[in-house]
C-alpha atoms as a PDB file:
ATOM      1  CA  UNK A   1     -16.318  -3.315   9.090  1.00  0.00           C
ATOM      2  CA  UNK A   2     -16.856  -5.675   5.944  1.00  0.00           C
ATOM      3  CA  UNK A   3     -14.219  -5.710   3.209  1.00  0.00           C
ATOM      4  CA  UNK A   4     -13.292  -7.376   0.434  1.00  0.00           C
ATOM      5  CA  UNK A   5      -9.423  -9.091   0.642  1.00  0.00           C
ATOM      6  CA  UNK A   6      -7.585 -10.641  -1.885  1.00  0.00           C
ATOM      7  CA  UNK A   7      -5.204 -13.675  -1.027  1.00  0.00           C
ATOM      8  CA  UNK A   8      -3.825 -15.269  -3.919  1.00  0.00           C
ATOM      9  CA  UNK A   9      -4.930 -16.007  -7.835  1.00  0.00           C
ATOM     10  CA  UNK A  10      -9.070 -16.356  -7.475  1.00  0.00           C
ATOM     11  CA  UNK A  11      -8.948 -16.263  -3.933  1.00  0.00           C
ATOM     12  CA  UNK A  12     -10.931 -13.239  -2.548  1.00  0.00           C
ATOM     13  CA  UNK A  13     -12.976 -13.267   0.824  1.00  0.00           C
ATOM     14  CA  UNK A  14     -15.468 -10.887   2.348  1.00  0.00           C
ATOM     15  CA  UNK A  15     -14.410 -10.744   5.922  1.00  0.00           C
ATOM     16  CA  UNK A  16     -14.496  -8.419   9.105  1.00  0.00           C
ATOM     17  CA  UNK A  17     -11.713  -6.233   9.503  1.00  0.00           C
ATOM     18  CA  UNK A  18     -10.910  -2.974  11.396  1.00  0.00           C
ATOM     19  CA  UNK A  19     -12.323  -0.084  10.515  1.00  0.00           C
ATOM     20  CA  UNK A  20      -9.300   2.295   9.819  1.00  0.00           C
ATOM     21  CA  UNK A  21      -8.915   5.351  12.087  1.00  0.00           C
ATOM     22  CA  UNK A  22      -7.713   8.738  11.277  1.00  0.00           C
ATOM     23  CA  UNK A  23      -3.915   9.163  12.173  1.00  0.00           C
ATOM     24  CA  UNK A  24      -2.283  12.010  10.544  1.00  0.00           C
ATOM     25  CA  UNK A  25      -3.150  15.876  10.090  1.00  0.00           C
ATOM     26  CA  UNK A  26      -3.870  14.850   6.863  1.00  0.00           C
ATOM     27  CA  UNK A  27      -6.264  12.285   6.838  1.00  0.00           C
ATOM     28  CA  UNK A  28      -9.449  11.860   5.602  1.00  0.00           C
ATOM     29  CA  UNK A  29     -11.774   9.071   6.213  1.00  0.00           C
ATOM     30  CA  UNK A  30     -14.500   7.938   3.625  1.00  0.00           C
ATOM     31  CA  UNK A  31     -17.517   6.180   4.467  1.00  0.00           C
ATOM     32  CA  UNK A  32     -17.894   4.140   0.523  1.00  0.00           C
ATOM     33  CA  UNK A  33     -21.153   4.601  -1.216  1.00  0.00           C
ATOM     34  CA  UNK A  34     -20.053   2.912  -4.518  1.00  0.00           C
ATOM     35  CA  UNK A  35     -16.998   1.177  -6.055  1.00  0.00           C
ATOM     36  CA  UNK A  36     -16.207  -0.165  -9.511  1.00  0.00           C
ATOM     37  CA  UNK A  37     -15.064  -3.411 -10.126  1.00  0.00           C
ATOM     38  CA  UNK A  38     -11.930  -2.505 -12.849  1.00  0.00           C
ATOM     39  CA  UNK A  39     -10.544  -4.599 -15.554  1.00  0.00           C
ATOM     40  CA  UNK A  40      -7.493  -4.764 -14.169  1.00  0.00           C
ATOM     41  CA  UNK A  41      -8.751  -5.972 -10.656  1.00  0.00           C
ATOM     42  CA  UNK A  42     -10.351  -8.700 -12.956  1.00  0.00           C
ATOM     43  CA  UNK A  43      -7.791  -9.659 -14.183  1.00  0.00           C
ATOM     44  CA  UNK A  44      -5.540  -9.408 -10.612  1.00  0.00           C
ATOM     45  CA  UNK A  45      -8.259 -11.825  -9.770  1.00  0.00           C
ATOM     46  CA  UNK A  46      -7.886 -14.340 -12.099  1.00  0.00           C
ATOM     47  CA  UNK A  47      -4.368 -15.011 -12.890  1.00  0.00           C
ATOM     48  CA  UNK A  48      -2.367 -12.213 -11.190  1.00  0.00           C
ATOM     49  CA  UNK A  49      -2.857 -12.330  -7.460  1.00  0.00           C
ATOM     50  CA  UNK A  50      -2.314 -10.248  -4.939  1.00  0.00           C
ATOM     51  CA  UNK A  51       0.879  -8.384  -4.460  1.00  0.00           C
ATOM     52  CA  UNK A  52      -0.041  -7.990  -0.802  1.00  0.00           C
ATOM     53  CA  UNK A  53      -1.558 -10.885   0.483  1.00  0.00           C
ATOM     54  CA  UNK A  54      -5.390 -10.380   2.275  1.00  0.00           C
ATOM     55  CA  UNK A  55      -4.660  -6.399   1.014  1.00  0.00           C
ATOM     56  CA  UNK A  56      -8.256  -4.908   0.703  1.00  0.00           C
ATOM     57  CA  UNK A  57      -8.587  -4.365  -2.844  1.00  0.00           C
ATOM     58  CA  UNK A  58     -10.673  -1.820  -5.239  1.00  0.00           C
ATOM     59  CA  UNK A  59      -9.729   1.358  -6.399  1.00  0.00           C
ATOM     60  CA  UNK A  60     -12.843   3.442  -8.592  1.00  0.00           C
ATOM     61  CA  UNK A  61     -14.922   4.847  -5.578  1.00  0.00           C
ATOM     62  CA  UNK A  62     -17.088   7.064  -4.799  1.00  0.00           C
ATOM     63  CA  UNK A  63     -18.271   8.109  -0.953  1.00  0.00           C
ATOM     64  CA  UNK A  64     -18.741  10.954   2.007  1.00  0.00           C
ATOM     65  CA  UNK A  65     -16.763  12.005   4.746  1.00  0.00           C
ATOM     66  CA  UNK A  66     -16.851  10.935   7.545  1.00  0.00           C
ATOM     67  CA  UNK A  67     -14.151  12.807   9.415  1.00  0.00           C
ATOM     68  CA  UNK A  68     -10.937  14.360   8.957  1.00  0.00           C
ATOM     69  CA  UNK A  69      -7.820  15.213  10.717  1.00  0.00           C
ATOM     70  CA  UNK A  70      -7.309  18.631  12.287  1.00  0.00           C
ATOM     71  CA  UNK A  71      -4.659  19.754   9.114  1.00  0.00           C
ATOM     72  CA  UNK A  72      -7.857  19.157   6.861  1.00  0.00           C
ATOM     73  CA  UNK A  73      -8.905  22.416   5.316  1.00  0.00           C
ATOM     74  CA  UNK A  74     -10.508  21.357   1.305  1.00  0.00           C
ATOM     75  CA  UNK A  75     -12.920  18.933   2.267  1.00  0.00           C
ATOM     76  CA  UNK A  76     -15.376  18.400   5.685  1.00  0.00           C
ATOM     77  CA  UNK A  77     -17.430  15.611   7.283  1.00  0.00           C
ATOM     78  CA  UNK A  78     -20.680  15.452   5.279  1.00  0.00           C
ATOM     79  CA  UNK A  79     -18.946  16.564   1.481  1.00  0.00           C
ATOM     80  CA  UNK A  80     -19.480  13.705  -1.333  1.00  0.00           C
ATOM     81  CA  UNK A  81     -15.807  12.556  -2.389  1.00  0.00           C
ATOM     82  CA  UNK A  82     -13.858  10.583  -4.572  1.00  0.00           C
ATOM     83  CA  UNK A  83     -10.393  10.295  -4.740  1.00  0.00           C
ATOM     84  CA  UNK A  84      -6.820   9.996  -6.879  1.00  0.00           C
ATOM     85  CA  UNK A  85      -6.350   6.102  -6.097  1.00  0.00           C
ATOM     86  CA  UNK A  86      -1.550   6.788  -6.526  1.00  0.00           C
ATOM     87  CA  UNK A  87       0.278   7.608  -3.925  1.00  0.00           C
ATOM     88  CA  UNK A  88       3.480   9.114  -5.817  1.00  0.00           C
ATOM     89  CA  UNK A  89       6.869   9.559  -3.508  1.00  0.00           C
ATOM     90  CA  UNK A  90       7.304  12.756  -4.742  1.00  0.00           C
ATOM     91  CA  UNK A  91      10.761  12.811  -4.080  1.00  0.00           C
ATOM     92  CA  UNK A  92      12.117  10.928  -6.950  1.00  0.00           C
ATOM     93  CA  UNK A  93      13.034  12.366 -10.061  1.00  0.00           C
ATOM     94  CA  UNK A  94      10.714  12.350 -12.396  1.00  0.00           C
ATOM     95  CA  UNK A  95       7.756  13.807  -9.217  1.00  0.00           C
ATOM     96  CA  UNK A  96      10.181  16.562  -8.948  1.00  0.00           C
ATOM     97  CA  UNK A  97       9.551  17.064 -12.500  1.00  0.00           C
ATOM     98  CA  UNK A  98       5.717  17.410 -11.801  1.00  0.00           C
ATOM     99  CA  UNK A  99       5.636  13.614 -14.071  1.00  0.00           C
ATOM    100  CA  UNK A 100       3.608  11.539 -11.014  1.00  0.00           C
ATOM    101  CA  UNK A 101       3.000   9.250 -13.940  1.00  0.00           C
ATOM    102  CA  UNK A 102       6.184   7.988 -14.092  1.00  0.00           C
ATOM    103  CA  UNK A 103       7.166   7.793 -10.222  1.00  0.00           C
ATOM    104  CA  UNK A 104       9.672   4.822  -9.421  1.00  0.00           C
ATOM    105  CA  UNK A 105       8.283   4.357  -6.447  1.00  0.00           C
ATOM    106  CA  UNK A 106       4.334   4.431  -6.974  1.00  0.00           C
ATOM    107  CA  UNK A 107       2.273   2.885  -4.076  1.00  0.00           C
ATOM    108  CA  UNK A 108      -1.438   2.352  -5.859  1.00  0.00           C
ATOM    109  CA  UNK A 109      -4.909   1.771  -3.976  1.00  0.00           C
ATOM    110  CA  UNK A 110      -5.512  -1.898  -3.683  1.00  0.00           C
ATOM    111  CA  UNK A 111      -1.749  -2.863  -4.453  1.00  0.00           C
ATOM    112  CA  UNK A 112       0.218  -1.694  -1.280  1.00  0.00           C
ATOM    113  CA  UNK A 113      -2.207   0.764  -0.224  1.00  0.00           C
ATOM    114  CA  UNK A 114      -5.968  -0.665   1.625  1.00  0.00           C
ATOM    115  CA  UNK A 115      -8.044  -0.034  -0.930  1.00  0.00           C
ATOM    116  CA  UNK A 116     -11.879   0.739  -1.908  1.00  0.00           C
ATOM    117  CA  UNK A 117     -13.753  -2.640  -1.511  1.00  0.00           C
ATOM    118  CA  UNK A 118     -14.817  -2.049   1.832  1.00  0.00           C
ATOM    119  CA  UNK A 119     -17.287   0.107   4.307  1.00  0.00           C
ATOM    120  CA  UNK A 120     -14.767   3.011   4.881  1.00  0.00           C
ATOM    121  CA  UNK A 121     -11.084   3.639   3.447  1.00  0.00           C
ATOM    122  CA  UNK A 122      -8.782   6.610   4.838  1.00  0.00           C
ATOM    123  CA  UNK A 123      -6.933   8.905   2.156  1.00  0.00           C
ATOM    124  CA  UNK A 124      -4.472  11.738   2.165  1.00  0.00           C
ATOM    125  CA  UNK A 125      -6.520  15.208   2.101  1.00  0.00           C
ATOM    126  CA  UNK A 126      -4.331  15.759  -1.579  1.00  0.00           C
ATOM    127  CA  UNK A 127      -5.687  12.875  -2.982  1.00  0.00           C
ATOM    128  CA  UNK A 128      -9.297  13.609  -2.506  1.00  0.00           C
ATOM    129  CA  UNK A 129     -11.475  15.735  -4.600  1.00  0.00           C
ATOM    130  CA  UNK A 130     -14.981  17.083  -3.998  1.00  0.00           C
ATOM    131  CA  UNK A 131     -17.905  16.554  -5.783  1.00  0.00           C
ATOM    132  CA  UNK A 132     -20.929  18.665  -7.497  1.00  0.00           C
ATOM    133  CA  UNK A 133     -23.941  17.594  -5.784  1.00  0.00           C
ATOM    134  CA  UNK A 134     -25.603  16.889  -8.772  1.00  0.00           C
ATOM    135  CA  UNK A 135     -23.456  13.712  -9.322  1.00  0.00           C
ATOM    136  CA  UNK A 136     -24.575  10.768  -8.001  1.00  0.00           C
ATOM    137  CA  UNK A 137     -22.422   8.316  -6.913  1.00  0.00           C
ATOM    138  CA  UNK A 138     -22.631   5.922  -9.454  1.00  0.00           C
ATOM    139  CA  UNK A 139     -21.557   8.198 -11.814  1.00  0.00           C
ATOM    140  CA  UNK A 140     -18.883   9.447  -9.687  1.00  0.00           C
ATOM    141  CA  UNK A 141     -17.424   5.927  -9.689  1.00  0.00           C
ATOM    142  CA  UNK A 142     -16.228   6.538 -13.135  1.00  0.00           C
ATOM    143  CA  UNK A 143     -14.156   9.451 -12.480  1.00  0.00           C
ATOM    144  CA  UNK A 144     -11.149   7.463 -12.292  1.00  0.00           C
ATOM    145  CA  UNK A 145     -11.042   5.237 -15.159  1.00  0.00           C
ATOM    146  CA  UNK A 146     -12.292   9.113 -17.093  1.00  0.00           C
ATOM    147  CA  UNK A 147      -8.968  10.746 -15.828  1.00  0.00           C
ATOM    148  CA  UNK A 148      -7.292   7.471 -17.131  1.00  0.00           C
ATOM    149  CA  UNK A 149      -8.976   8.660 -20.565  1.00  0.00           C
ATOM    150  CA  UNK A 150      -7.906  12.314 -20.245  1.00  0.00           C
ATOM    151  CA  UNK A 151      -4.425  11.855 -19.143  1.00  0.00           C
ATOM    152  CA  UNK A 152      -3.915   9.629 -22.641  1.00  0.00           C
ATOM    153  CA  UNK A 153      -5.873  11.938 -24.628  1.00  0.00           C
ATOM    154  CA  UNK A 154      -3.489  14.588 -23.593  1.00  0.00           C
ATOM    155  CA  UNK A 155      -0.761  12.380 -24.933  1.00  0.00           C
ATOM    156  CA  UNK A 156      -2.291  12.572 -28.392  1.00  0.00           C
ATOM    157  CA  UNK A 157      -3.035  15.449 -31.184  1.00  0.00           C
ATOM    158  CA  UNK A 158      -6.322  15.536 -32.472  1.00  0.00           C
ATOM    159  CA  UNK A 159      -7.269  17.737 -34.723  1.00  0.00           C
ATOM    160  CA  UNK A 160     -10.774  19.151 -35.624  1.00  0.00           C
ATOM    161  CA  UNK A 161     -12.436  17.067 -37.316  1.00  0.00           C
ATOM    162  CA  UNK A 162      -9.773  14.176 -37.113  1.00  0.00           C
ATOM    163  CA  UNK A 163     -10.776  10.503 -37.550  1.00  0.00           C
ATOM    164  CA  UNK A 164     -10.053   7.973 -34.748  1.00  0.00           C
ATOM    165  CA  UNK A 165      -9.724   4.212 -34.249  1.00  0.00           C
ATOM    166  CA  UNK A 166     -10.071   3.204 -30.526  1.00  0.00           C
ATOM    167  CA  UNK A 167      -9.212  -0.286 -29.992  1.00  0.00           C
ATOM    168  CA  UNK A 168     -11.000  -2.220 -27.682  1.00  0.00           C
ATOM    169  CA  UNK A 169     -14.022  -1.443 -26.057  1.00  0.00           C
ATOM    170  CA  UNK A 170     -14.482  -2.362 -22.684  1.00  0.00           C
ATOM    171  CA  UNK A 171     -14.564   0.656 -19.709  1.00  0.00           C
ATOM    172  CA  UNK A 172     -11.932   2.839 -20.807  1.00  0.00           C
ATOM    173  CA  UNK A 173     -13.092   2.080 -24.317  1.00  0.00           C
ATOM    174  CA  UNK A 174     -16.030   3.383 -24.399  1.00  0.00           C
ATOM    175  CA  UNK A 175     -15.064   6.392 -22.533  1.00  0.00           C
ATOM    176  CA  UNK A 176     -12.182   7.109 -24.875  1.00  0.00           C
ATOM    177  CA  UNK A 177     -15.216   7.156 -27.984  1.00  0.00           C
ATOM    178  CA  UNK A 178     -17.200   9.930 -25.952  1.00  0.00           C
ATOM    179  CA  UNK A 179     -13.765  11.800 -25.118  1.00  0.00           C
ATOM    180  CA  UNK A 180     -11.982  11.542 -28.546  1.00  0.00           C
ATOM    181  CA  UNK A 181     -15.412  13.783 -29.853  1.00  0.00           C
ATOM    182  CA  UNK A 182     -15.119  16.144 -26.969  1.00  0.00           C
ATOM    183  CA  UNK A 183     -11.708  16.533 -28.078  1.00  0.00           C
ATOM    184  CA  UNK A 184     -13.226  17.711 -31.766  1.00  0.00           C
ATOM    185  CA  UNK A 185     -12.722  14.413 -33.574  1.00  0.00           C
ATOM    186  CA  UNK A 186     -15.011  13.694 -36.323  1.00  0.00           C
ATOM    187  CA  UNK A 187     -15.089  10.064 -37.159  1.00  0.00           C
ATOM    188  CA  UNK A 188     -14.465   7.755 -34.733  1.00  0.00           C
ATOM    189  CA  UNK A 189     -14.436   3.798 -35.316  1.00  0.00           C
ATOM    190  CA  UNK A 190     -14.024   1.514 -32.097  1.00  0.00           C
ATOM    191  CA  UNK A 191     -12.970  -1.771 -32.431  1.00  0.00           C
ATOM    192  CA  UNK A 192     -12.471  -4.806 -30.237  1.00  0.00           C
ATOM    193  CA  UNK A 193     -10.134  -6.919 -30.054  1.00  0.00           C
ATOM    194  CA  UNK A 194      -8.941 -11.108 -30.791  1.00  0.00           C
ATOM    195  CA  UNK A 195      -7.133 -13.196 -28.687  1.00  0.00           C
ATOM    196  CA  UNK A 196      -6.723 -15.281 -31.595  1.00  0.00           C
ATOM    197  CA  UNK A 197      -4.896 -12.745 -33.309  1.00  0.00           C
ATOM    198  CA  UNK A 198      -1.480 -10.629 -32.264  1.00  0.00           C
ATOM    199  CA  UNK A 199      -1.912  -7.262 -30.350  1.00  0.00           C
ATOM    200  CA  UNK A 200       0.798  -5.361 -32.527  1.00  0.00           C
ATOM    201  CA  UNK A 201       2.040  -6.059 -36.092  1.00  0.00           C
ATOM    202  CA  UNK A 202       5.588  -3.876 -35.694  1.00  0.00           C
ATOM    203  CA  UNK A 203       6.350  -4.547 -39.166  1.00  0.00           C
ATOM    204  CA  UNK A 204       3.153  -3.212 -40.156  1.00  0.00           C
ATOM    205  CA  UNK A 205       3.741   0.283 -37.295  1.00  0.00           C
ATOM    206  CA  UNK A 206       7.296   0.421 -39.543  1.00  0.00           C
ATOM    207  CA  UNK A 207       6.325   0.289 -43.020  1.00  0.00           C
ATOM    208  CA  UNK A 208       3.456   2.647 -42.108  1.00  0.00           C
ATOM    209  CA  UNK A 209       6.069   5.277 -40.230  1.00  0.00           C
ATOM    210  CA  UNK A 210       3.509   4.838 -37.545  1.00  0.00           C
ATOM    211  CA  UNK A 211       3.983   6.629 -34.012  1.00  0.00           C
ATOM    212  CA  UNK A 212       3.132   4.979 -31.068  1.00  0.00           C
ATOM    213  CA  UNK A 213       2.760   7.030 -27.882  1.00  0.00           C
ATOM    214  CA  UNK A 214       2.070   5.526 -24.399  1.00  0.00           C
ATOM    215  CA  UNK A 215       0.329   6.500 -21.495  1.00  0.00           C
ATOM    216  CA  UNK A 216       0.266   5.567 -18.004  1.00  0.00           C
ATOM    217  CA  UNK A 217      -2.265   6.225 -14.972  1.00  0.00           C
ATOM    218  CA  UNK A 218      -4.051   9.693 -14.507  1.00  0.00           C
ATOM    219  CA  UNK A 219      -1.931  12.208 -12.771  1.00  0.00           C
ATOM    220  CA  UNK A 220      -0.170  15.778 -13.557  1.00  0.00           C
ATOM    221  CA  UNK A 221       1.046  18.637 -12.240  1.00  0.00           C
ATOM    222  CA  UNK A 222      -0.246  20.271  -9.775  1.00  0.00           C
ATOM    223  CA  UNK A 223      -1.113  16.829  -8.128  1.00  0.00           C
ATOM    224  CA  UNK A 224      -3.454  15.363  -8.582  1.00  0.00           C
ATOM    225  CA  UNK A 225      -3.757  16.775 -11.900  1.00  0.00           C
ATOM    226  CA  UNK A 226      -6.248  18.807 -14.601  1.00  0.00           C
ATOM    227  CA  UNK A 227      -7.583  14.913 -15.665  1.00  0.00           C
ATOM    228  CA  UNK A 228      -9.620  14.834 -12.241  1.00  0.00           C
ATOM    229  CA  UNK A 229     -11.404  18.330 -12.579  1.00  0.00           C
ATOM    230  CA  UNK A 230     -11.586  17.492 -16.078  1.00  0.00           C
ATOM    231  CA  UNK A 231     -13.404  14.642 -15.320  1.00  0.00           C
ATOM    232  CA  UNK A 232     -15.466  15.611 -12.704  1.00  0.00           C
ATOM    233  CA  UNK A 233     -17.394  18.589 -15.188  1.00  0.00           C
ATOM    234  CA  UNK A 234     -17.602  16.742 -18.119  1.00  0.00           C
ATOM    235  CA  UNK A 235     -18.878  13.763 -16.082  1.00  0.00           C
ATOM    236  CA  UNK A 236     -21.027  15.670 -13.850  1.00  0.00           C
ATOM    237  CA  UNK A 237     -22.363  18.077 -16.428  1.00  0.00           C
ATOM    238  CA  UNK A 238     -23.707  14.750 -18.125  1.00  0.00           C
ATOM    239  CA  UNK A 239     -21.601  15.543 -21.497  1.00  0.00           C
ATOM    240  CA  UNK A 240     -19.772  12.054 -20.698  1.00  0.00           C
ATOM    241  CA  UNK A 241     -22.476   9.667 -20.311  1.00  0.00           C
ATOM    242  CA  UNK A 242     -21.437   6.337 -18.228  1.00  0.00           C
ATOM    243  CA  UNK A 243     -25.046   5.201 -17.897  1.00  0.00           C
ATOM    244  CA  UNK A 244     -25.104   2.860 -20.706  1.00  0.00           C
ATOM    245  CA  UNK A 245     -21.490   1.162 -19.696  1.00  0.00           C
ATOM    246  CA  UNK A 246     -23.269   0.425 -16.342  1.00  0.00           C
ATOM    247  CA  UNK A 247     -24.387  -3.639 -16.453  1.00  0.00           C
ATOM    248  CA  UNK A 248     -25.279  -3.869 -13.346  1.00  0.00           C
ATOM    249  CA  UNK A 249     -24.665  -3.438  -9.490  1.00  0.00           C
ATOM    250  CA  UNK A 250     -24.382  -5.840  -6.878  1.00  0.00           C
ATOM    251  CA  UNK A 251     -23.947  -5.587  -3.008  1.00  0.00           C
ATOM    252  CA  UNK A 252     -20.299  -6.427  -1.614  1.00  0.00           C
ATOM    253  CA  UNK A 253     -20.811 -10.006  -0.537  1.00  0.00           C
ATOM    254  CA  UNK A 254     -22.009 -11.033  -3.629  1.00  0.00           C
ATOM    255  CA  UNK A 255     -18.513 -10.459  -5.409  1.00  0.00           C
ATOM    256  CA  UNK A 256     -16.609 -13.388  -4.243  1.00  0.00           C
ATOM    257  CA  UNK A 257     -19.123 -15.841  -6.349  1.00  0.00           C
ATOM    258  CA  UNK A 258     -19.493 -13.193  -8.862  1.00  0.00           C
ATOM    259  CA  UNK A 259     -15.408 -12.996 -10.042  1.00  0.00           C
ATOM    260  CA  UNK A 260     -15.134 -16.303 -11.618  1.00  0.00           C
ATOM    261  CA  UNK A 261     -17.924 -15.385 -14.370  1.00  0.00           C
ATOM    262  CA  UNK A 262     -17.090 -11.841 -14.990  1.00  0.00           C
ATOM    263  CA  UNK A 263     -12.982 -13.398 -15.260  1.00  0.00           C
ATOM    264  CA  UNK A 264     -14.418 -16.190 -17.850  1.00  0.00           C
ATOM    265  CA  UNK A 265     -16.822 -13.891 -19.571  1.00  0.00           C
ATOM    266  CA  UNK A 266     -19.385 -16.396 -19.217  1.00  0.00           C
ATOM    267  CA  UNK A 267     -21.890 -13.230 -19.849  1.00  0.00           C
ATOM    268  CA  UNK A 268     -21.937  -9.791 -21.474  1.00  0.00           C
ATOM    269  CA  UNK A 269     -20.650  -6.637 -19.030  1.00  0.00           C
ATOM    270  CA  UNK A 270     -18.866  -3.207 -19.406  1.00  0.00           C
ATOM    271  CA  UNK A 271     -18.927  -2.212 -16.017  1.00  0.00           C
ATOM    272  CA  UNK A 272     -20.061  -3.602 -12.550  1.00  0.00           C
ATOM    273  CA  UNK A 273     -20.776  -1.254  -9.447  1.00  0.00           C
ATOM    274  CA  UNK A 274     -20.536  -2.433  -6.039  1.00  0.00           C
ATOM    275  CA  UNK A 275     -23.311  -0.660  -3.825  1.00  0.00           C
ATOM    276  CA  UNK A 276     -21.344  -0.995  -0.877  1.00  0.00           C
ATOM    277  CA  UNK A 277     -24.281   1.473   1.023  1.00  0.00           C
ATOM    278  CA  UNK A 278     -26.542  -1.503   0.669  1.00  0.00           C
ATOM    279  CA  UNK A 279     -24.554  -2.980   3.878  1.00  0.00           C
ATOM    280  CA  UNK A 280     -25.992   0.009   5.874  1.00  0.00           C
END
């Protein structure tokens, strides 16, 4: 099958590999209709690397099944998918504390797990979630960087009617401004950001008594968490609307030539799809 595998700092290649098999009871394998090109593999692109060498990479998807191993009970060949994209140990301390989040030992799709750029990818049964089929796969491309969203928004009290800054607006952005009014704020002001200028004045958070609260990946108790069904109705209900953050989609052996401009922002984008269906 085709893939996309990253090497080294802005060395990707589309390239044959083998198509993965199904192994354990558990297994599911996805035939990929869509993936999203992330900020952060942008950036893994650019100046970061790969920290597994020729590791297929990509990690928003959307797709079917294809087939599944005899343990497999919640989803069948033929159901439209997407799936949690970390692999917590769950034997650690803070997974026996129902925090995934926080796992010292996360493995993450496209880091040290085969990830989504590519004609199939295999994934635990837990990890994979079923879709409405009245979502189209574009859409359900999003559902990640959306549980991203939730999982911080859970971090965070607003209040009817509360006013909100979201800084920057890029993917998760954008999504934050459409979840921040679900969540009953009233005004909310996004703003982007300067390179030119310093991402944190401390003596400003100090004077101010500020709080800062962070928030890492999408996952809670019970695995993989509320933030995926979450994300899936509001999503597929159309009361989160991703179509405008969508600047366009391009087939999978297109992306090697396409990195370097979306890395220098030589033109405008929120979000790139890969149709990786248009190989079939």
């Amino acid at each position: 099958m085709k893939a996309l595998n990253l090497y080294g700092v802005q060395d990707v290649r589309y390239e044959d590999v083998r198509k993965p098999e199904i192994e354990k009871e558990n297994d599911v394998l996805i035939k990929v209709n869509t993936a999203g090109i992330c900020g952060s593999d942008i950036s893994r692109f650019g100046k970061i690397g790969s920290y597994n060498p020729g590791l297929t990479w990509g990690h928003e998807f959307s797709g079917i099944v294809e087939s599944t191993g005899r343990g497999v009970t919640s989803v069948s060949k033929g159901d439209r998918v997407t799936a949690c994209n970390c692999f917590p140990c769950f034997h650690c301390d803070y997974c026996k504390q129902g925090n995934y989040a926080r796992c010292t030992d996360m493995k993450v799709l496209g880091g040290q797990v085969n990830g989504a750029f590519a004609e199939y990818i295999r994934m635990p049964a837990e990890n994979v979630l079923k879709l409405p089929d009245s979502m189209d796969f574009a859409t359900a491309s999003f559902i990640e960087p959306s549980s991203v969203v939730v999982h911080g928004m859970r971090q965070v009290d607003i209040k009817p009617g509360s006013s909100v800054a979201i800084v920057g607006c890029g993917t998760i952005g954008l999504l934050a401004v459409q979840w921040a009014k679900i969540c009953g704020a009233g005004d909310v002001f996004a703003f982007d950001t300067d390179e030119a200028l310093p991402r944190l004045n401390f003596e400003k958070i100090v004077r101010n008594e500020l709080k800062v609260i962070g928030s890492w990946n999408s996952m809670s108790a019970p695995f993989p968490g509320k933030e995926w069904q979450t994300s899936i109705h509001y999503l597929s209900s159309g009361k989160i609307d991703v179509s405008p953050l969508i600047t366009r989609q391009v087939r999978m052996e297109d992306v090697p030539s396409l990195l370097p401009e979306l890395y220098n922002r030589k033109s405008f984008f929120v979000k790139v799809l890969i149709n990786v269906e248009a190989l079939s």
